[in-house]
Protein backbone atom coordinates (compact mmCIF):
# COMPACT_ATOMS: atom_id res chain seq x y z
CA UNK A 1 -154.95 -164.00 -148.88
CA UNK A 2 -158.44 -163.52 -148.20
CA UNK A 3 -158.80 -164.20 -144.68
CA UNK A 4 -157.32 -161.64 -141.92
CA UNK A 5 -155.26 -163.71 -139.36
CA UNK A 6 -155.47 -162.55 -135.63
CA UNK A 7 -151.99 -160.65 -135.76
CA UNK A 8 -153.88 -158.51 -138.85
CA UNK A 9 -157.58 -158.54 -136.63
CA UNK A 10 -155.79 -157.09 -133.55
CA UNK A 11 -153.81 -154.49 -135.90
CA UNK A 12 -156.62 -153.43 -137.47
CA UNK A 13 -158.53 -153.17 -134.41
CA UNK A 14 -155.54 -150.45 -133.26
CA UNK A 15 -155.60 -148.76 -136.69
CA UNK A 16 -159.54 -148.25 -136.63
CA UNK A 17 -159.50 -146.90 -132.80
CA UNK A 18 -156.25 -144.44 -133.37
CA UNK A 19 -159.04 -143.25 -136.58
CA UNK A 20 -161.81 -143.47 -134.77
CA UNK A 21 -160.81 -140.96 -131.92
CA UNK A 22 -158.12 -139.06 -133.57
CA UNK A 23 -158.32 -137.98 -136.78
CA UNK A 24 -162.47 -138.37 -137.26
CA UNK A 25 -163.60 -136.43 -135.03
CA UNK A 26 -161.43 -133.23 -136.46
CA UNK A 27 -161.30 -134.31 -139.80
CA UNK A 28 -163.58 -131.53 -141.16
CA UNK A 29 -162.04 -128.54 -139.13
CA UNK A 30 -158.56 -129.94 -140.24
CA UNK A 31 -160.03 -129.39 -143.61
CA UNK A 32 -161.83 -125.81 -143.02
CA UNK A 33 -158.83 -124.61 -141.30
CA UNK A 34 -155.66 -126.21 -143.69
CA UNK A 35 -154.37 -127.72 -140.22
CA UNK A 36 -151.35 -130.42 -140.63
CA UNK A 37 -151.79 -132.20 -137.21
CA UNK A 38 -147.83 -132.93 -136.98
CA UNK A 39 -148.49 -133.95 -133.00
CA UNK A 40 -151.14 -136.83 -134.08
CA UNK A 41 -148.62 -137.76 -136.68
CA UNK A 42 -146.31 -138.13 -133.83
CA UNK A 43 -149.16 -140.33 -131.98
CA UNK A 44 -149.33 -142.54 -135.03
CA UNK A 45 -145.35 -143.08 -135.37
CA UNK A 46 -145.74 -144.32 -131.12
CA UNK A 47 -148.28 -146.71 -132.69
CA UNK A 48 -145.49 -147.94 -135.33
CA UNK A 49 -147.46 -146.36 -138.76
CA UNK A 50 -144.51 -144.27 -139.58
CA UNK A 51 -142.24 -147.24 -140.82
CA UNK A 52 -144.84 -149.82 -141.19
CA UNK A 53 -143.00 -151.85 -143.63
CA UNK A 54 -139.59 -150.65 -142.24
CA UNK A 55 -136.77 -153.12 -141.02
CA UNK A 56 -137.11 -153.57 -137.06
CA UNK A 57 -133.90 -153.08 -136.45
CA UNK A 58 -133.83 -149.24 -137.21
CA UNK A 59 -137.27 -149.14 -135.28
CA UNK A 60 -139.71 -149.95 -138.20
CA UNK A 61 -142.66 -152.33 -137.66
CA UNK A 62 -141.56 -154.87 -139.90
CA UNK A 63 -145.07 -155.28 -141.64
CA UNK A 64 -145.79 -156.68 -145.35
CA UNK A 65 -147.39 -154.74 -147.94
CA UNK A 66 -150.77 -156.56 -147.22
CA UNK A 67 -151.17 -155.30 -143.67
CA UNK A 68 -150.14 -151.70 -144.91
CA UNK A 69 -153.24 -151.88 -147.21
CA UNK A 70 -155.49 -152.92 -143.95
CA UNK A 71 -153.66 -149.82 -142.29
CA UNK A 72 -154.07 -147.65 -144.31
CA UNK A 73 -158.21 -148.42 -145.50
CA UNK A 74 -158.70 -147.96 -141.79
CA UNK A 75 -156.78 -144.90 -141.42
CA UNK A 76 -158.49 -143.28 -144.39
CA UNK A 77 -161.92 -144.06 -142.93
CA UNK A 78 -160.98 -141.55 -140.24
CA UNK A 79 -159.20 -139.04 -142.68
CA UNK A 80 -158.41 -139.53 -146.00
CA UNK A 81 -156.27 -136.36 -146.14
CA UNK A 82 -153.93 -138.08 -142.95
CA UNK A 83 -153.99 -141.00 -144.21
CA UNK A 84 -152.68 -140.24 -147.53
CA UNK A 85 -149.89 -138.39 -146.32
CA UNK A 86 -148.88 -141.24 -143.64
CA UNK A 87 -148.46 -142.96 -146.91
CA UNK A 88 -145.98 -140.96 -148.73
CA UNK A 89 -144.36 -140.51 -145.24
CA UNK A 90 -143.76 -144.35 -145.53
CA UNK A 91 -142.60 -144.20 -148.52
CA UNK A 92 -139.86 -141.89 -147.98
CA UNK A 93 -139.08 -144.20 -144.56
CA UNK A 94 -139.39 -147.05 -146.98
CA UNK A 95 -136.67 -146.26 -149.55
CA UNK A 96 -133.99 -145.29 -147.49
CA UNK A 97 -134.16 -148.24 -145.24
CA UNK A 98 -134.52 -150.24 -148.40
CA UNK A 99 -131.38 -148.42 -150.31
CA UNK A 100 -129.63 -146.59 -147.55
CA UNK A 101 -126.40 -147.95 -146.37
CA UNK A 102 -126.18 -148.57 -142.72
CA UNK A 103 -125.00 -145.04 -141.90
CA UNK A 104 -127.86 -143.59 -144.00
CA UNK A 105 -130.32 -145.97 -142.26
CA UNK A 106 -129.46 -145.60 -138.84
CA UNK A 107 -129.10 -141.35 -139.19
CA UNK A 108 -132.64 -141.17 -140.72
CA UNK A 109 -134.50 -143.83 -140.56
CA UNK A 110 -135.46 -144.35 -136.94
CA UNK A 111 -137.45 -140.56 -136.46
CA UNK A 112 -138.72 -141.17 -139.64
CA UNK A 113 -140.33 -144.66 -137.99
CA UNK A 114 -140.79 -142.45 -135.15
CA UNK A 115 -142.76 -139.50 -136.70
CA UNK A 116 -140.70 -137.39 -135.15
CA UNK A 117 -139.54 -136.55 -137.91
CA UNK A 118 -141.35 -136.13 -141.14
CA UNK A 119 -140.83 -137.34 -145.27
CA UNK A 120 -141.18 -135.63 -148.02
CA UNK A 121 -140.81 -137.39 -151.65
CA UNK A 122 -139.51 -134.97 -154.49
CA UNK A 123 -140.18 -136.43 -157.82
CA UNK A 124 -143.20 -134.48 -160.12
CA UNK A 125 -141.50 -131.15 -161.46
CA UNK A 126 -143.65 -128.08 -163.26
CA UNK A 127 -142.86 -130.16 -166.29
CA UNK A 128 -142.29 -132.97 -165.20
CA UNK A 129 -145.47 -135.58 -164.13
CA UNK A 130 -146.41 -138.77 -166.13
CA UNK A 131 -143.18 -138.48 -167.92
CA UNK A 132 -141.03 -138.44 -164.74
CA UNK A 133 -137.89 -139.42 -166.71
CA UNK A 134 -138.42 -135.71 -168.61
CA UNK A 135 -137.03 -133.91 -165.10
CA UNK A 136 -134.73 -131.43 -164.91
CA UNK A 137 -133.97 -130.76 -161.84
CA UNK A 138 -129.88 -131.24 -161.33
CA UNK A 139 -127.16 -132.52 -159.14
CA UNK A 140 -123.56 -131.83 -160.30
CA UNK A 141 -120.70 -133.48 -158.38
CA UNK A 142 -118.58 -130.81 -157.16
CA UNK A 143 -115.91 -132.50 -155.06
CA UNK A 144 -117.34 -134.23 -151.80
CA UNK A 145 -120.55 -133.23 -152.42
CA UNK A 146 -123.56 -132.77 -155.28
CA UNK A 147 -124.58 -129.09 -155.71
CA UNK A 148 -128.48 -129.12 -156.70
CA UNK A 149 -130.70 -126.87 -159.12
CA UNK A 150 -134.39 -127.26 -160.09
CA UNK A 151 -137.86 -127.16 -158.56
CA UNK A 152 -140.16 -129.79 -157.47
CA UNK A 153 -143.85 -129.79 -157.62
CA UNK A 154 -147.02 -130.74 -155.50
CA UNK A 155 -145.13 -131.65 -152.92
CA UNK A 156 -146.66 -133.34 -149.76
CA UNK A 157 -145.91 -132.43 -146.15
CA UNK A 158 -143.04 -129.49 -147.72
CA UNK A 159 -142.18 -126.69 -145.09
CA UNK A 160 -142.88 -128.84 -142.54
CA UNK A 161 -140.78 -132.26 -143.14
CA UNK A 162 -137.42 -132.55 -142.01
CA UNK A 163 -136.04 -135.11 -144.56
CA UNK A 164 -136.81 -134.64 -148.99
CA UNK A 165 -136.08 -137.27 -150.67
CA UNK A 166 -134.97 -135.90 -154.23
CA UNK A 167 -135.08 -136.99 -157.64
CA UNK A 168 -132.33 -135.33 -159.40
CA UNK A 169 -130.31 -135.16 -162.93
CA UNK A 170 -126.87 -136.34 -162.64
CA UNK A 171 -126.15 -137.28 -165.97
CA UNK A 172 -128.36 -136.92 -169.18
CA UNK A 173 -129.01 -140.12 -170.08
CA UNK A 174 -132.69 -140.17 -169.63
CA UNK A 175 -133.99 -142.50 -166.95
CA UNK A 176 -130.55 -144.04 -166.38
CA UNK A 177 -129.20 -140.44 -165.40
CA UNK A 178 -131.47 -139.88 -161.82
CA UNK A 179 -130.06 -140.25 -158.81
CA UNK A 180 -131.87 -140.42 -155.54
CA UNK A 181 -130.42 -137.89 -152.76
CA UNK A 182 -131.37 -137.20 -149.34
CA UNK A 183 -131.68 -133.68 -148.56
CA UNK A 184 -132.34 -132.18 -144.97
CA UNK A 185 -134.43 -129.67 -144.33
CA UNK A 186 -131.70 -127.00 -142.67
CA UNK A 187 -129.54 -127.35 -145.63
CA UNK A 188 -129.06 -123.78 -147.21
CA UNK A 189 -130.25 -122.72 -150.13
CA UNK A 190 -133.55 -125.06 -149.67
CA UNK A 191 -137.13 -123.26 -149.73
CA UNK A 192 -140.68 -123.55 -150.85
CA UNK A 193 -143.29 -121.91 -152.38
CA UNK A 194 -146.60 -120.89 -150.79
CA UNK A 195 -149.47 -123.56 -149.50
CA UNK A 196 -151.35 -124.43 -152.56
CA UNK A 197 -154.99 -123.69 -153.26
CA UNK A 198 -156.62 -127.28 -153.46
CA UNK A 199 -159.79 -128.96 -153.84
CA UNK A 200 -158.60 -131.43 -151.03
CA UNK A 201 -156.51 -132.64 -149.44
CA UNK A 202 -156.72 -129.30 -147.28
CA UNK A 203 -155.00 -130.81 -143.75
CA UNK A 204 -151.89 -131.55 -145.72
CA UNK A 205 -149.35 -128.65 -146.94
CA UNK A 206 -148.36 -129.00 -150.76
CA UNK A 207 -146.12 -126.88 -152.18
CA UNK A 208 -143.06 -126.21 -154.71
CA UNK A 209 -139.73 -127.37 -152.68
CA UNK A 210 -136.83 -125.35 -154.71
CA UNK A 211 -133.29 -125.83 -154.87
CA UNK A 212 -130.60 -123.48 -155.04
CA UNK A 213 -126.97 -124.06 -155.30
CA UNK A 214 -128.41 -126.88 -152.48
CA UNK A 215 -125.07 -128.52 -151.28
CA UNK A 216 -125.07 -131.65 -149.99
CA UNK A 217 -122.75 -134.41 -149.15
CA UNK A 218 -121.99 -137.41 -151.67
CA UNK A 219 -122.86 -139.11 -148.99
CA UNK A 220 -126.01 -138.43 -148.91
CA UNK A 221 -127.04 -140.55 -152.18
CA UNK A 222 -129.03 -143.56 -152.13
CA UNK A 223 -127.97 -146.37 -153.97
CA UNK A 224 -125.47 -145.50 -156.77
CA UNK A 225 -125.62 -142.86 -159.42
CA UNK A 226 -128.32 -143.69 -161.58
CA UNK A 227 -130.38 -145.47 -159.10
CA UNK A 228 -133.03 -143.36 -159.11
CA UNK A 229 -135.55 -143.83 -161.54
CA UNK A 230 -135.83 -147.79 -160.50
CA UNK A 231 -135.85 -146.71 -156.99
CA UNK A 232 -138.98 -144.06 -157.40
CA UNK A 233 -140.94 -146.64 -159.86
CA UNK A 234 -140.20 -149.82 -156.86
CA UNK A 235 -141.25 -147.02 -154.70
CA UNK A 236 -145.04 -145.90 -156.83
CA UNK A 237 -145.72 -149.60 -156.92
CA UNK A 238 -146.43 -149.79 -152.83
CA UNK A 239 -147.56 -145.87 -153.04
CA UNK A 240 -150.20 -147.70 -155.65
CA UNK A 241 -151.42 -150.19 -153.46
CA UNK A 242 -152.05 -147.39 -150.54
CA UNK A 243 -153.65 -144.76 -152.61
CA UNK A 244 -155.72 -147.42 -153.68
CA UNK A 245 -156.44 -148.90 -149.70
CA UNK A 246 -157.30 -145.25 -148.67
CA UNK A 247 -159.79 -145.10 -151.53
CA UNK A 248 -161.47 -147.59 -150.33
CA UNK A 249 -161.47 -146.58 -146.59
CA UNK A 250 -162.91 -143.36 -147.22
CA UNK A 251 -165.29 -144.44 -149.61
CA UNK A 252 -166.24 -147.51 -147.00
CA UNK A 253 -166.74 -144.62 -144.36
CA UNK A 254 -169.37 -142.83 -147.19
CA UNK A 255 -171.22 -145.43 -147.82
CA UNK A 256 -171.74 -146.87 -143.99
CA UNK A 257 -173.10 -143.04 -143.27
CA UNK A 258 -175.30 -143.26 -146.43
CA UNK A 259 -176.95 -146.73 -145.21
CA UNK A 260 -177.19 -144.86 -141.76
CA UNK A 261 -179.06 -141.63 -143.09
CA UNK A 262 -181.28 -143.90 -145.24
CA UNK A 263 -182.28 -145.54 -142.55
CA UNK A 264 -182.96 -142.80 -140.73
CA UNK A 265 -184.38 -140.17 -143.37
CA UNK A 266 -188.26 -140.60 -144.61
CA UNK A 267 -189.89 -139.88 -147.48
CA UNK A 268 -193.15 -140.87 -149.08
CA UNK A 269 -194.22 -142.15 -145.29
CA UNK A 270 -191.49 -144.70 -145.37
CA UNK A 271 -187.39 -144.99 -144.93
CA UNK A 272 -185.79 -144.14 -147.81
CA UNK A 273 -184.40 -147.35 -146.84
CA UNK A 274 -187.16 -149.45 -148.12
CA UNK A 275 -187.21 -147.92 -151.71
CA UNK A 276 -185.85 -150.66 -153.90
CA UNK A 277 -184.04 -148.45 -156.09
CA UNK A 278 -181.74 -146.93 -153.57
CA UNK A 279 -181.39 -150.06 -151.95
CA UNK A 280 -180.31 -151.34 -155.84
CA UNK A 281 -177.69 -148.17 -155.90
CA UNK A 282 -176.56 -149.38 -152.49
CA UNK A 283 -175.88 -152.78 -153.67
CA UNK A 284 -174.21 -151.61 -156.58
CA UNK A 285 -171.63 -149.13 -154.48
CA UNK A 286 -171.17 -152.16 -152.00
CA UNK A 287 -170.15 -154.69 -154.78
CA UNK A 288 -167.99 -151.68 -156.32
CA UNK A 289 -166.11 -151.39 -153.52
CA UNK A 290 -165.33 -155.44 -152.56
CA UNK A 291 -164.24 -155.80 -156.15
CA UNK A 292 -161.28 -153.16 -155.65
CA UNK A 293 -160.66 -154.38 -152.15
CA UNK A 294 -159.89 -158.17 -153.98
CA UNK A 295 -157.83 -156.32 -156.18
CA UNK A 296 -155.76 -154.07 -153.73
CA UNK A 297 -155.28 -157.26 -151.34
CA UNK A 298 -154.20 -159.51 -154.73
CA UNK A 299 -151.92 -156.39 -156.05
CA UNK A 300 -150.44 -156.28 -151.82
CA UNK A 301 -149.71 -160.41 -151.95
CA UNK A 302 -148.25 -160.30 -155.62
CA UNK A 303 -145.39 -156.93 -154.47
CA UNK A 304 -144.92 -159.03 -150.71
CA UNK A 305 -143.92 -162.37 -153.16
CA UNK A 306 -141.97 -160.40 -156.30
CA UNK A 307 -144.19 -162.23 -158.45
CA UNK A 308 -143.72 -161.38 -161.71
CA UNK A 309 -146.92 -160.01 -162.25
CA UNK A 310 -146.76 -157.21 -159.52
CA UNK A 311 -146.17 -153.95 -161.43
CA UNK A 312 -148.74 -154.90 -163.63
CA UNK A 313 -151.37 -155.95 -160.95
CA UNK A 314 -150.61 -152.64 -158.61
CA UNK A 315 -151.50 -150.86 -161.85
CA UNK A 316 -154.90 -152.25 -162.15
CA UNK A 317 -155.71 -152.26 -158.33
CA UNK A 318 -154.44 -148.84 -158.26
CA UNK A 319 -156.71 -147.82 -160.83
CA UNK A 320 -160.08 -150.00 -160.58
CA UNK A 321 -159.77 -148.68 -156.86
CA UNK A 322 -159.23 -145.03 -156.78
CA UNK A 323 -162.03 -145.60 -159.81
CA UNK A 324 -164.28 -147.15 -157.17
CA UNK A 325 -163.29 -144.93 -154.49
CA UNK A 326 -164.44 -141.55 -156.11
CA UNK A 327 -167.47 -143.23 -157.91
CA UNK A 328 -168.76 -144.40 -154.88
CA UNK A 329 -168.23 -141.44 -152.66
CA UNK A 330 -169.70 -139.38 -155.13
CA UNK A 331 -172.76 -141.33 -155.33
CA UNK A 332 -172.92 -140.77 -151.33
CA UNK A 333 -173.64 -137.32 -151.56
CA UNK A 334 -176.33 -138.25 -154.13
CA UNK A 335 -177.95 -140.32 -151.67
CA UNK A 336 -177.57 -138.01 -148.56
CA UNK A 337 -179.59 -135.19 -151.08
CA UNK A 338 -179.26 -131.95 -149.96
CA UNK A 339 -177.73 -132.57 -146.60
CA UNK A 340 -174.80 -134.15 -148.75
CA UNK A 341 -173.59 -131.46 -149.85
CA UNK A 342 -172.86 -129.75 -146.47
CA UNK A 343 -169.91 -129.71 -144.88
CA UNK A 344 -170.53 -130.96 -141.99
CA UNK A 345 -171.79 -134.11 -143.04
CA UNK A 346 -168.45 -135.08 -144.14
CA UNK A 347 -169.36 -136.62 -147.25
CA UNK A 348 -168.33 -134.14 -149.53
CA UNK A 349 -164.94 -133.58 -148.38
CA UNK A 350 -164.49 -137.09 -149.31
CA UNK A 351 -165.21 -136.84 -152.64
CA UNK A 352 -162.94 -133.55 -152.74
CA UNK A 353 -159.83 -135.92 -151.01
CA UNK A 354 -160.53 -138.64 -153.12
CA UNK A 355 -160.43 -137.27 -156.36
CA UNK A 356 -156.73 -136.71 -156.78
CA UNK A 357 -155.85 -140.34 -155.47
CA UNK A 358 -156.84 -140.81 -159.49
CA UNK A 359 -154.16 -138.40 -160.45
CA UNK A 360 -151.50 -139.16 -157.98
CA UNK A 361 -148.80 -142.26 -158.00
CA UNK A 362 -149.19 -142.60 -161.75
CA UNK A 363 -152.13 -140.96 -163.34
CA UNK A 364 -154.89 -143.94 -164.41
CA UNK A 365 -154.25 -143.40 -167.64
CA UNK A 366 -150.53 -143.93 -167.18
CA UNK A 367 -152.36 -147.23 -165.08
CA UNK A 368 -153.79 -148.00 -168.64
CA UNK A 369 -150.68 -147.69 -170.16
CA UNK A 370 -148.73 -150.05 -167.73
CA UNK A 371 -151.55 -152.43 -168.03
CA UNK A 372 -151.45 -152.15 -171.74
CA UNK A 373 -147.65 -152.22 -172.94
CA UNK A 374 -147.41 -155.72 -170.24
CA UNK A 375 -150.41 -157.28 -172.14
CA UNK A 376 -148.61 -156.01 -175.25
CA UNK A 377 -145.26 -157.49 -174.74
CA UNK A 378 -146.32 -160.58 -173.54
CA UNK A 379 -147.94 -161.25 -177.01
């Protein structure tokens, strides 16, 4: 588990140069200027990160969950904005290969792999966030096809994906009444609210994706009726694991330019390199962040085996590093003084991504709460 064999060395050597020369170098403007670079997206999906853990056959990589989390540290070192949307891209990719029947796999699934086309994943409502199985928004058979009503919220890549796929009410029964549904962008009666004002995340669009009288074909569900609650949770569990992976990727990339500028800056007719205290602080953000990478790669093994254990351990890797990620970031800026806090430095815009990776996928309190009721139940 703990030891990279040379198919996962040679893939993350590809992961780190695609970061390296395409999304770090522009990561800041992307930022600045709210760009969504949907043509380096489309560079990724040539390299195979738009289906990573996709089924070959409908032009996925056929990767585990373990090399995703390599992918996608790597990836976030470049941008953790990109990264985290390549993510929930995969995700979307992931769920209808995984649930789809043939037909659905083979219509959507292989642009998806492709980036050629793009995912978005409709599940948080205005009222609707930790308590996902509170949603409201609804699908009522209506011959052939389900007509749907409701609005989603926060959601990533909408206005510009091509595929949503939705969370909707088709019975109230609670959890056991959502269905998952595909939904194309062209379909009438689909539109979105304005680009949200965020703290980060900037490169990314996020925005309400509303539905109404939406018409789709029966056809178009995943799974059977009632499907969709266990399909969104199987999906958070992997979502977890990358949030997490990204985390620690753009944390990694703060700390290597903090050891840099230490090295570089003086003070007191020395490096600040030499002082033991900072050196102490490094140690500390270094340790930090090898303790959530154990965790991430355990949490990656225990969802590739089903073991038993995996819902709880994605849950604790989720949260000790997106916990990790942010702490250590933020401590960057610390170290870089003054000079952190500028923009073009980088730094800060980490700490502005990062922070929502402890909101996303299952807030870490609902983490606690996962983490909790298993210890609970098992007693």
């Amino acid at each position: 588990m703990f030891q990279l064999s040379d198919d996962q060395r040679d893939l993350v050597a590809m992961v780190r140069d695609f970061a390296t020369s395409a999304l770090a170098p522009h990561a800041v403007e992307w930022d600045q200027t709210k760009h969504f670079p949907i043509d380096v997206l489309e560079e990724a999906g040539r390299l195979g990160m738009g289906g990573i853990y996709v089924k070959e056959d409908v032009g996925g990589s056929g990767l585990t969950r373990s090399d995703a989390a390599h992918i996608f540290e790597e990836l976030a070192k470049g941008d953790p904005t990109i990264a985290a949307y390549i993510s929930i891209h995969n995700m979307v990719a992931w769920m209808i290969d995984s649930f789809g029947n043939t037909d659905q796999r083979k219509k959507w699934v292989p642009s998806l792999a492709a980036m050629t086309s793009l995912g978005s994943y409709c599940l948080t409502e205005p009222d609707a966030g930790s308590d996902a199985g509170a949603l409201r928004t609804k699908a009522v058979r209506d011959g052939d096809d389900y007509v749907l009503n409701g609005v989603k919220q926060f959601i990533s890549g909408a206005g510009s994906s091509s595929v949503y796929v939705v969370m909707a009410r088709t019975s109230d029964t609670g959890n056991q009444g959502i269905s998952a549904i595909v939904v194309p962008a062209e379909t009438p009666g689909l539109s979105f609210g304005p680009n949200e004002k965020k703290m980060g995340w900037n490169a990314m669009p996020t925005a309400q994706v509303i539905f109404d009288n939406v018409r789709v074909p029966v056809g178009n569900l995943l799974g059977a009726e009632g499907d969709g609650f266990g399909i969104a949770m199987k999906g958070l569990n992997g979502g977890r694991i990358n949030m997490g992976a990204c985390s620690l990727g753009g944390a990694q990339w703060a700390l290597d330019q903090t050891v840099a500028y230490l090295k570089e800056r003086k003070a007191f007719g020395k490096p600040l390199i030499d002082q033991q205290a900072l050196l102490f602080e490094l140690a500390d953000m270094d340790t930090e962040l090898e303790t959530a990478r154990t965790m991430i790669w355990r949490a990656a093994d225990a969802l590739d085996r089903g073991a038993p254990d995996r819902v709880k351990l994605c849950a604790m890797a989720k949260r000790v590093a997106t916990d990790a990620g942010f702490s250590v970031a933020n401590r960057a800026i610390q170290l870089h003084g003054g000079y952190g806090y500028l923009s073009e430095y980088g730094v800060e815009k980490v700490v502005r991504d990062l922070r929502v990776h402890q909101i996303l996928e299952g807030s870490n309190e609902i983490m606690r709460l996962i983490i909790g009721r298993t210890l609970a139940d098992a007693h």
